[in-house]
Structure formats: C-alpha cells, structure tokens
N, C-alpha and C. Protein backbone atom coordinates (compact mmCIF):
# COMPACT_ATOMS: atom_id res chain seq x y z
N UNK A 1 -44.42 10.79 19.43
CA UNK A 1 -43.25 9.96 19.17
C UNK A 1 -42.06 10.59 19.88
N UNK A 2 -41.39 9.77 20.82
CA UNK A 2 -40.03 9.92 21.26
C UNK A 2 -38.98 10.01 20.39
N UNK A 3 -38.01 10.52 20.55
CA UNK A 3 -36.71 10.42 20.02
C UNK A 3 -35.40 9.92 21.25
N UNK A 4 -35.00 8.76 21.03
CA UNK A 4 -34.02 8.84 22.59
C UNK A 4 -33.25 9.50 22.49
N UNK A 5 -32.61 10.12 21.46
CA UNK A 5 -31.05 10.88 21.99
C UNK A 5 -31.81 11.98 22.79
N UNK A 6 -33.12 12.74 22.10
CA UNK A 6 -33.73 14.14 22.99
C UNK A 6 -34.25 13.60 24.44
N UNK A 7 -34.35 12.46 24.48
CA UNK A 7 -35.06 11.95 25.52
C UNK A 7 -33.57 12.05 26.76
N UNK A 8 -32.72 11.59 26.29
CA UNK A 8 -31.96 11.73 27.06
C UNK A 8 -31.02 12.66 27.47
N UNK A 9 -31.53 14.01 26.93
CA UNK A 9 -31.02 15.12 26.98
C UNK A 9 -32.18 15.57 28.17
N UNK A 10 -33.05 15.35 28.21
CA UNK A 10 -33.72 15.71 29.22
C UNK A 10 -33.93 15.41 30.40
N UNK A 11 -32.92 13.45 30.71
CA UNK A 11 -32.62 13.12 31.99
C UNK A 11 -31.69 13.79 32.68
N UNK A 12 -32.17 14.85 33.52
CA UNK A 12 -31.11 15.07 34.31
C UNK A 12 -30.37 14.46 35.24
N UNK A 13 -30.87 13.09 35.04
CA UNK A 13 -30.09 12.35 36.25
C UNK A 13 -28.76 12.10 35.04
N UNK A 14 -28.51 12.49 34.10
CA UNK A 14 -27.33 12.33 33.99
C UNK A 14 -26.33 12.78 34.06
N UNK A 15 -26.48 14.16 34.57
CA UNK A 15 -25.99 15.20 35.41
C UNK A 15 -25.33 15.01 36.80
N UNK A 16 -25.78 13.93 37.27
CA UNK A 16 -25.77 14.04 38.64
C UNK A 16 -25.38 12.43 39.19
N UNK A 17 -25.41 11.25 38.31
CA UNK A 17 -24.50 10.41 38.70
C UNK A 17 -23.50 9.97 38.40
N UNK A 18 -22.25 9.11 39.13
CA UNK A 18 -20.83 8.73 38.93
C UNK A 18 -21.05 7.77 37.83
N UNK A 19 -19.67 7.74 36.89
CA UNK A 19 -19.67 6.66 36.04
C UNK A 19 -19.71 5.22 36.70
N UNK A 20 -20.32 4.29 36.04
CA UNK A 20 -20.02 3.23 37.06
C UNK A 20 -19.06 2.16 35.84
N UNK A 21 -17.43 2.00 36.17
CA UNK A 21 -17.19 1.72 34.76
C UNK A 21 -17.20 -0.01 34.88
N UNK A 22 -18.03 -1.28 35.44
CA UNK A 22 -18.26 -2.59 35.72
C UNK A 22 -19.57 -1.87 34.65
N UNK A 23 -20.80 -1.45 34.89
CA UNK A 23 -21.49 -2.06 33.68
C UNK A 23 -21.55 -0.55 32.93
N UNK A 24 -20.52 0.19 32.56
CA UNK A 24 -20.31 0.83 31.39
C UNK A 24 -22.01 1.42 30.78
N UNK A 25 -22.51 2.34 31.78
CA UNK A 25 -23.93 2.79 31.33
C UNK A 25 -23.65 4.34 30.63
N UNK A 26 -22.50 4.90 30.66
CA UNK A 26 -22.30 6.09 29.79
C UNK A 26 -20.56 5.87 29.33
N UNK A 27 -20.69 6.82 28.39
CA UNK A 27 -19.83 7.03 27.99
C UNK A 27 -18.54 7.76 28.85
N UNK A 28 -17.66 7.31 29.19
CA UNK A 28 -16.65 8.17 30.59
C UNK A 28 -16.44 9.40 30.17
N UNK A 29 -16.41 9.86 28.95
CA UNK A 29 -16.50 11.47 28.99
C UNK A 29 -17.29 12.25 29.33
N UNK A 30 -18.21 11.40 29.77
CA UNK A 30 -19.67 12.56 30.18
C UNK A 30 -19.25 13.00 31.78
N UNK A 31 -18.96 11.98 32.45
CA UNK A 31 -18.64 12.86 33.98
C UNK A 31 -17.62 13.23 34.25
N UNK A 32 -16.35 13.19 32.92
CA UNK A 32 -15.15 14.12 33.17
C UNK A 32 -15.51 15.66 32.76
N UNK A 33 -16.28 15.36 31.52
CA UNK A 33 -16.61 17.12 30.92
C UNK A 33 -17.58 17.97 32.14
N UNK A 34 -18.20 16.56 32.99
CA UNK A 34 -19.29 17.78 33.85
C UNK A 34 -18.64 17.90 35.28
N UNK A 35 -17.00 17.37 35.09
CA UNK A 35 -16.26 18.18 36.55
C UNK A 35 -15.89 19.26 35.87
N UNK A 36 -15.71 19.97 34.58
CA UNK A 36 -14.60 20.82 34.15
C UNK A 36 -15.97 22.33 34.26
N UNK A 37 -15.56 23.78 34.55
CA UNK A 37 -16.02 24.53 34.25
C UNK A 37 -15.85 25.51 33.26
N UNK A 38 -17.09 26.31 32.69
CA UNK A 38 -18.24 26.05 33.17
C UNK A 38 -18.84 25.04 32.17
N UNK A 39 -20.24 25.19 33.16
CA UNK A 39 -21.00 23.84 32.54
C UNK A 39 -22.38 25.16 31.86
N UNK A 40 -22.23 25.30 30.74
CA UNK A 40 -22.70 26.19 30.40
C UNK A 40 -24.52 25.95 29.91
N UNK A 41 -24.28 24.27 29.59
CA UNK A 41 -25.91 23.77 29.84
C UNK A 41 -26.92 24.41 30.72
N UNK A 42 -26.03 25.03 32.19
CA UNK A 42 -26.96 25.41 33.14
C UNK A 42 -27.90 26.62 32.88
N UNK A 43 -27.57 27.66 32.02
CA UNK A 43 -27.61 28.70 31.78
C UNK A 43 -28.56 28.96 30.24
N UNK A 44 -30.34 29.62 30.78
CA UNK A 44 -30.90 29.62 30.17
C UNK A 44 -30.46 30.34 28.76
N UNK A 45 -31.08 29.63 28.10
CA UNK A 45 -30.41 30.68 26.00
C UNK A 45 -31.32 31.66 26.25
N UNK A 46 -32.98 31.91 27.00
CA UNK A 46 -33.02 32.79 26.57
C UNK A 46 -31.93 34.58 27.35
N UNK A 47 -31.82 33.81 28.70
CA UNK A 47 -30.78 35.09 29.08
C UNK A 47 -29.72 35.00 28.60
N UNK A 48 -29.05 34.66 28.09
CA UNK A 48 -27.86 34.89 27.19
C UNK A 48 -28.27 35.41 25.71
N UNK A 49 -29.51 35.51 25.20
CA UNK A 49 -29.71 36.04 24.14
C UNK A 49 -30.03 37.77 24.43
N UNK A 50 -30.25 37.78 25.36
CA UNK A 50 -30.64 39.26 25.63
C UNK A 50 -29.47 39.92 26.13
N UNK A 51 -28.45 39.06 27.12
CA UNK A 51 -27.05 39.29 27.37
C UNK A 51 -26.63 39.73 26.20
N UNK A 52 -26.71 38.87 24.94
CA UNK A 52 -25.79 39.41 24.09
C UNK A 52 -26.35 41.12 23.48
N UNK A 53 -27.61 40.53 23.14
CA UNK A 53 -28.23 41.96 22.28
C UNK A 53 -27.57 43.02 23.62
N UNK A 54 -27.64 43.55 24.72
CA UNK A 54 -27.25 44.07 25.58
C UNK A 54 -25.54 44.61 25.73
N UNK A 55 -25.13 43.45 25.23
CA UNK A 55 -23.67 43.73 25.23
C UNK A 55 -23.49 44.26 23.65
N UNK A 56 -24.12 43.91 22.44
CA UNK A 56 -23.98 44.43 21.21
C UNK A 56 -24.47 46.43 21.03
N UNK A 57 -25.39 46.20 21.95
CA UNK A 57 -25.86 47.71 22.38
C UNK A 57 -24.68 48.61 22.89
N UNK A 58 -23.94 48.09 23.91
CA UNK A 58 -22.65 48.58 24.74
C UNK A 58 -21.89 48.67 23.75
N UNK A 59 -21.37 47.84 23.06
CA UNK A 59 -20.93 47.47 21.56
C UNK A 59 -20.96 48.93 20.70
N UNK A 60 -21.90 49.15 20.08
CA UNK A 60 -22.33 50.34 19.27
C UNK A 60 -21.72 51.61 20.06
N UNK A 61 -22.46 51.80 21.42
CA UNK A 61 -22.19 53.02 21.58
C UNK A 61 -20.71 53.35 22.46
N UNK A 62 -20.05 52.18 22.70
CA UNK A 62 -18.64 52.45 23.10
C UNK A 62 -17.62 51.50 22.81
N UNK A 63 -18.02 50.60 21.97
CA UNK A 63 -16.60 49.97 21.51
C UNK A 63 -16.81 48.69 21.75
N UNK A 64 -16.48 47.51 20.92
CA UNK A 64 -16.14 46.27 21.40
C UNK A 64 -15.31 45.73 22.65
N UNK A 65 -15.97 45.59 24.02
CA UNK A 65 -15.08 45.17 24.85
C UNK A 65 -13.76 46.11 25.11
N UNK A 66 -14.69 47.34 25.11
CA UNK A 66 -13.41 48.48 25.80
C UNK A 66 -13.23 48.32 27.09
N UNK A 67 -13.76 47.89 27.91
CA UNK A 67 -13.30 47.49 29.50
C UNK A 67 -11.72 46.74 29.03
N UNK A 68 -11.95 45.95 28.52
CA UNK A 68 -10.55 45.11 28.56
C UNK A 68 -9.38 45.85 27.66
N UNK A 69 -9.97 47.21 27.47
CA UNK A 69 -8.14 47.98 26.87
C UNK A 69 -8.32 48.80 27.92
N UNK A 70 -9.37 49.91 28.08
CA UNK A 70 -9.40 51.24 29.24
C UNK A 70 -9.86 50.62 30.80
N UNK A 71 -9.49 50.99 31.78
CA UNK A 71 -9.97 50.25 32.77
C UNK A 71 -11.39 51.04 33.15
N UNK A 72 -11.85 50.61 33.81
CA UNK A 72 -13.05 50.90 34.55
C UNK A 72 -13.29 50.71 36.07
N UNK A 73 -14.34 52.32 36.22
CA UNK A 73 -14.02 51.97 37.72
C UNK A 73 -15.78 51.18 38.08
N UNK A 74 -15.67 50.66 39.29
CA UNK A 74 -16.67 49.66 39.78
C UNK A 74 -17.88 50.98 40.04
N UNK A 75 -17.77 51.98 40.85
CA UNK A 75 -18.88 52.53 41.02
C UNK A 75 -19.55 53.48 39.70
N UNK A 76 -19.06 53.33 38.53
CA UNK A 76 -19.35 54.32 37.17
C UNK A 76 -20.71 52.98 37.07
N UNK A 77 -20.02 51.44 37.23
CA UNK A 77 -21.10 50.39 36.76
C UNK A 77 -22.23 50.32 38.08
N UNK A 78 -21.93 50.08 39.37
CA UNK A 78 -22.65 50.44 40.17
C UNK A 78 -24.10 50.96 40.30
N UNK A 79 -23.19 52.45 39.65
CA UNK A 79 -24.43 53.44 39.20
C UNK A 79 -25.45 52.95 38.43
N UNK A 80 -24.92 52.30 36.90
CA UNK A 80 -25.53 52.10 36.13
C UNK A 80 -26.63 50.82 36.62
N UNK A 81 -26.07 50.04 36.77
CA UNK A 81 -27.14 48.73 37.42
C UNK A 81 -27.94 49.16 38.44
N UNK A 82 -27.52 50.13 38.93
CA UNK A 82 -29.16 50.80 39.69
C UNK A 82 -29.95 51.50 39.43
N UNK A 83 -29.19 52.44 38.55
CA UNK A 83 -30.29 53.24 37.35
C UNK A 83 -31.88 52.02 37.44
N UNK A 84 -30.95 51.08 36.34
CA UNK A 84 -31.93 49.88 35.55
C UNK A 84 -32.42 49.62 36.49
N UNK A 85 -31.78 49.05 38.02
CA UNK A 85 -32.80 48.36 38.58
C UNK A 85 -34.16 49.10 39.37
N UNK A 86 -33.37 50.30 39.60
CA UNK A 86 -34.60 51.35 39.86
C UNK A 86 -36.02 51.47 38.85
N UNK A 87 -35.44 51.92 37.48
CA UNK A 87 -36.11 51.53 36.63
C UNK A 87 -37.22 50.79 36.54
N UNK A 88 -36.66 49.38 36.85
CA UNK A 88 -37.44 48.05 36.18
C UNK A 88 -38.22 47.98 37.95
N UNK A 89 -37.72 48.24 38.86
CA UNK A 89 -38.67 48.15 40.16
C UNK A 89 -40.30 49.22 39.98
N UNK A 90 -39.83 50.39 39.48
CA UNK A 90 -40.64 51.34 39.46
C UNK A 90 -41.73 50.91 38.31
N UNK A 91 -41.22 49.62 37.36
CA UNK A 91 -42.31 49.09 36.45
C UNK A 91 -41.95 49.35 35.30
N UNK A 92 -41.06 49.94 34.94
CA UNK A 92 -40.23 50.32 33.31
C UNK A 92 -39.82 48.66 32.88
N UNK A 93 -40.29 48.46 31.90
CA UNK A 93 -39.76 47.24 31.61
C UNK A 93 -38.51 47.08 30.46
N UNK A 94 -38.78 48.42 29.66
CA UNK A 94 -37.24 48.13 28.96
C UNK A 94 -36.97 49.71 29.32
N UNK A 95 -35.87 49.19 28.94
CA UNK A 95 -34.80 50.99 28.51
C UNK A 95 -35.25 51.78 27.34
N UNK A 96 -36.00 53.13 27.72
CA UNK A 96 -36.53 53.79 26.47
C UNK A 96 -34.59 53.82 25.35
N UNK A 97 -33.98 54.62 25.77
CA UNK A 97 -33.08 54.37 24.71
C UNK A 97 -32.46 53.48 23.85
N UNK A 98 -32.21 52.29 24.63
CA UNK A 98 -31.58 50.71 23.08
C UNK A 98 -33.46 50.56 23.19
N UNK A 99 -34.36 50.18 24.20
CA UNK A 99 -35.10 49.47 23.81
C UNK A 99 -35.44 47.98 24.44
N UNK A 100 -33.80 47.53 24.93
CA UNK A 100 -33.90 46.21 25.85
C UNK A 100 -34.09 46.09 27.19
N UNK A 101 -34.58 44.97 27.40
CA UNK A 101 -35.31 44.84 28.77
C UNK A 101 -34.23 45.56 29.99
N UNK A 102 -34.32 46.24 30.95
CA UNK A 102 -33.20 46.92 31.99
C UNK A 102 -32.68 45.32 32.73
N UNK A 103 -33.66 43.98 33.08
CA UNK A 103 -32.87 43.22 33.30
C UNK A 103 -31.40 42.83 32.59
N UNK A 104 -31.55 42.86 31.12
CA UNK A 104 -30.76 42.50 30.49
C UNK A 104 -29.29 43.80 30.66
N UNK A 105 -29.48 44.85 30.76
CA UNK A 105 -28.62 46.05 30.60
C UNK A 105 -27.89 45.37 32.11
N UNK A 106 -28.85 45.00 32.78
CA UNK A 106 -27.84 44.62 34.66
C UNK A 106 -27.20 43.59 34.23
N UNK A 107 -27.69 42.05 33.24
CA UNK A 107 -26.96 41.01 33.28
C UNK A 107 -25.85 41.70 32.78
N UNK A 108 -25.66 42.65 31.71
CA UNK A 108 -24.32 42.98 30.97
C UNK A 108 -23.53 43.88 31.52
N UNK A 109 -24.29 44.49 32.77
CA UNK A 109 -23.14 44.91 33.32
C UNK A 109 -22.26 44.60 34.30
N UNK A 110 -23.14 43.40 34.74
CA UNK A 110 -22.31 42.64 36.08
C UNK A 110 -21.64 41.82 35.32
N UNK A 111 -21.66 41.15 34.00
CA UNK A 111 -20.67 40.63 33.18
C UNK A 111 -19.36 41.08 33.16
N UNK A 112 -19.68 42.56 32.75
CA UNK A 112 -18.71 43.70 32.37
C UNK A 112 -17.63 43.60 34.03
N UNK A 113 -17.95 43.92 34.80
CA UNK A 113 -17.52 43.79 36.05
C UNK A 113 -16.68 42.77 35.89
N UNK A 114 -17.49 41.61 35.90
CA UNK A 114 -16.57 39.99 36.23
C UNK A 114 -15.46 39.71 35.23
N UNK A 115 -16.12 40.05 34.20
CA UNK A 115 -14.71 40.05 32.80
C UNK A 115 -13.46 41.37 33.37
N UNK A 116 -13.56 42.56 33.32
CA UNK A 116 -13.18 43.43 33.89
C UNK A 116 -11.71 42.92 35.03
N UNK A 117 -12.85 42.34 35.73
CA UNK A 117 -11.75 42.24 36.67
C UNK A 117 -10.75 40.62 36.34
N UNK A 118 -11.44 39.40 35.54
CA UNK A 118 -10.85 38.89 35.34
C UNK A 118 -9.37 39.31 34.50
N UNK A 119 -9.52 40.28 33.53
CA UNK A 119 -8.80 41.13 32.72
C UNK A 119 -7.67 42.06 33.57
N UNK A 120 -8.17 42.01 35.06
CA UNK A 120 -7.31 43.33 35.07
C UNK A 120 -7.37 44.76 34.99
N UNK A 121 -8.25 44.96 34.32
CA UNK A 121 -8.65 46.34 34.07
C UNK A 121 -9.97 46.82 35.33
N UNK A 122 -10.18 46.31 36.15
CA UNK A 122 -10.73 47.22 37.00
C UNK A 122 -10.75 47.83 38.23
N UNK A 123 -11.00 49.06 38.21
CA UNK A 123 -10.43 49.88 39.34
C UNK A 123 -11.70 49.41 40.49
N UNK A 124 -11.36 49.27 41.61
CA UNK A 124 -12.03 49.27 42.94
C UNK A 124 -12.04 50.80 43.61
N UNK A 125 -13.52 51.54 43.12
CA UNK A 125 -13.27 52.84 44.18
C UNK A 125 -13.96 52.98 44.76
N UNK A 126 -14.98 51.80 45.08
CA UNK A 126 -15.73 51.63 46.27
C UNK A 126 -15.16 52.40 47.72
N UNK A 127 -16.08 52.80 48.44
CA UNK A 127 -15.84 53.45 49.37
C UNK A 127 -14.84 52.44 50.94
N UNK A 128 -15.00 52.66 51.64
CA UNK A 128 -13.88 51.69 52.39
C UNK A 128 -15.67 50.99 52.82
N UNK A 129 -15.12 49.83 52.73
CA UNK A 129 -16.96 48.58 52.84
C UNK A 129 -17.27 48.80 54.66
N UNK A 130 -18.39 48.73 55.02
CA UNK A 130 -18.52 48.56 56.72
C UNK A 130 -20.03 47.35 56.65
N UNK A 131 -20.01 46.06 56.40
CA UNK A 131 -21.07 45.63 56.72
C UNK A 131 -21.05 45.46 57.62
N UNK A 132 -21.23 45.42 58.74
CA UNK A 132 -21.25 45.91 60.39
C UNK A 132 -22.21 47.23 60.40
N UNK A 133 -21.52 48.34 60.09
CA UNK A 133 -22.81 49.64 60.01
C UNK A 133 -23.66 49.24 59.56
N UNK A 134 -23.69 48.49 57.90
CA UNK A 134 -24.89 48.51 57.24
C UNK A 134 -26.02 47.31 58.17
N UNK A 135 -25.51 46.55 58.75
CA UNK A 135 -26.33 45.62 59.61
C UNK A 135 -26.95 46.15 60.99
N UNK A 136 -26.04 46.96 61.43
CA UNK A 136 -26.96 47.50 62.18
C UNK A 136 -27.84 48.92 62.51
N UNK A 137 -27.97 48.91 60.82
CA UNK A 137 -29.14 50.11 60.52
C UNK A 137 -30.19 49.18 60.07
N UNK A 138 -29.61 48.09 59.43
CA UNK A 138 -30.85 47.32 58.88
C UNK A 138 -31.91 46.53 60.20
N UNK A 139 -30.51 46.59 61.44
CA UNK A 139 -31.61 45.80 62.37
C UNK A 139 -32.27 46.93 63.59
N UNK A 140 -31.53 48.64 63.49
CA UNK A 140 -32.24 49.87 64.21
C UNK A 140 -33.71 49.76 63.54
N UNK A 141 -33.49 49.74 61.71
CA UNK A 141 -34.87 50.18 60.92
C UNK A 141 -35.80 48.81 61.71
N UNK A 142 -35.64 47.73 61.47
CA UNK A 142 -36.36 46.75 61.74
C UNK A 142 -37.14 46.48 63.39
N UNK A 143 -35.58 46.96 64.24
CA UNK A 143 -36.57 47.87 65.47
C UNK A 143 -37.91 48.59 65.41
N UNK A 144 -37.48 49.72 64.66
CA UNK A 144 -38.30 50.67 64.67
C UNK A 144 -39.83 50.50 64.11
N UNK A 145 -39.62 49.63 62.56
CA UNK A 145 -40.73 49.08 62.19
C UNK A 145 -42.07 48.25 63.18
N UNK A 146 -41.14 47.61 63.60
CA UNK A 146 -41.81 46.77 64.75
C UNK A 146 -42.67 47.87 65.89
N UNK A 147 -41.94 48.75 66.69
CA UNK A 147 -42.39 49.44 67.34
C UNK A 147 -44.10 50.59 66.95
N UNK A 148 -43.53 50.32 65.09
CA UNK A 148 -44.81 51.28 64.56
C UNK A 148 -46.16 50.53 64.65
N UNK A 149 -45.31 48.79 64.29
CA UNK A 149 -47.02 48.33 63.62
C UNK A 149 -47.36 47.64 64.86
N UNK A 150 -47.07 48.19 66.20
CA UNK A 150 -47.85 47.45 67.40
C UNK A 150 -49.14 48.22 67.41
C-alpha cells in the first residue's frame, strides 16, 4: 500500500521543476523554499548523525563550540584530518579513543574549519600556497612512473 504524501516525497522531480502558476500543480512555496539555502534535504541523516556524535565528542573533551570564542589555527586541524585520514586509509575504521568512525572525526573537523571561519575566529597559517610546484612534481612523479613501467 502507497501513501501519496510519502510517495511524493520521493519524486524528485519536484526538486527540479518551475512552478507553472496557469495550471497551479504545486503549491508556490515549494520552488521559492528550494531557491533559498541550504537545502538541507540533500544531506544524508545518516552523516549528520555521526557529525553530531563527533562534534559531541569534541564537545566533552574541549568545550561546546570553543572555535567560536578562542580562534584556531587551520594547520592544528589540518593535522588532525590527516591523522584520521591516514588512519582510516591504512584500514582503522574507527578512532580507538571516542570510538567513532575517523570519517566522521574529518566531517567534524572540516565543519569546525567552515564555521570557524564563518565566525571569524580562524587563523590562516598555512604556509605561503604554490600549486604550480605542487603540479609539477605531480607531473615529474608521473614522468617518472611511466618511464619505470615500460
């Protein structure tokens, strides 16, 4: 058995066409609310449930949303999201210490970042950037690769 209101939570074409207001097939608030951001529908619950447990973890051991009183610098988080992602590459699937998945520790810290800086509070001590160098080591290595597996 169908239900239409669920049924029509699951057309995504209603996402994606203009009101047409001659034969009035939605309601006109539906394609004003889906110009406004964000559109938070997009965004699976279950990564935002682990976002949160992740950020409640950060929570415990340093404070509710202390980025937004103390500032923070970008490479302290840096670090940290490569820890995890090192981590979780090498096959660790959670963080022995909280326990939660290291994906989730990266979603909360690139959060931390984006809030951060929306706030104001974060320091840039990134090194002076050169993607130019970094491109052309990536295309010396890719030389070189080539040259091995002839």
């Amino acid at each position: 058995m169908t239900n239409g209101a669920t049924d029509d939570l699951r057309d995504f074409s209603l996402f994606t066409h203009e009101f047409d207001p001659v034969s009035k097939t939605e309601n006109p608030k539906g394609p004003v609310g889906r110009r406004k951001a964000p559109l938070m529908s997009c965004v699976p619950s279950t990564s935002l449930a682990w976002l949160a447990e992740a950020h409640l973890d950060g929570h415990r051991k340093y404070g509710r949303l202390n980025w937004r009183q103390d500032p923070i610098r970008i490479t302290d988080y840096l670090d940290a999201l490569d820890r995890h992602l090192l981590a979780f590459a090498e096959g660790e699937r959670c963080s022995p210490d909280s326990g939660l998945p290291h994906l989730a520790h990266i979603m909360a810290g690139a959060s931390i970042l984006l809030d951060a800086k929306a706030c104001g509070t974060l320091i840039d001590d990134r090194t002076e950037g050169r993607p130019d160098a970094f491109a052309a080591v990536q295309a010396d290595v890719l030389e070189i690769r080539d040259r091995r597996t002839v």
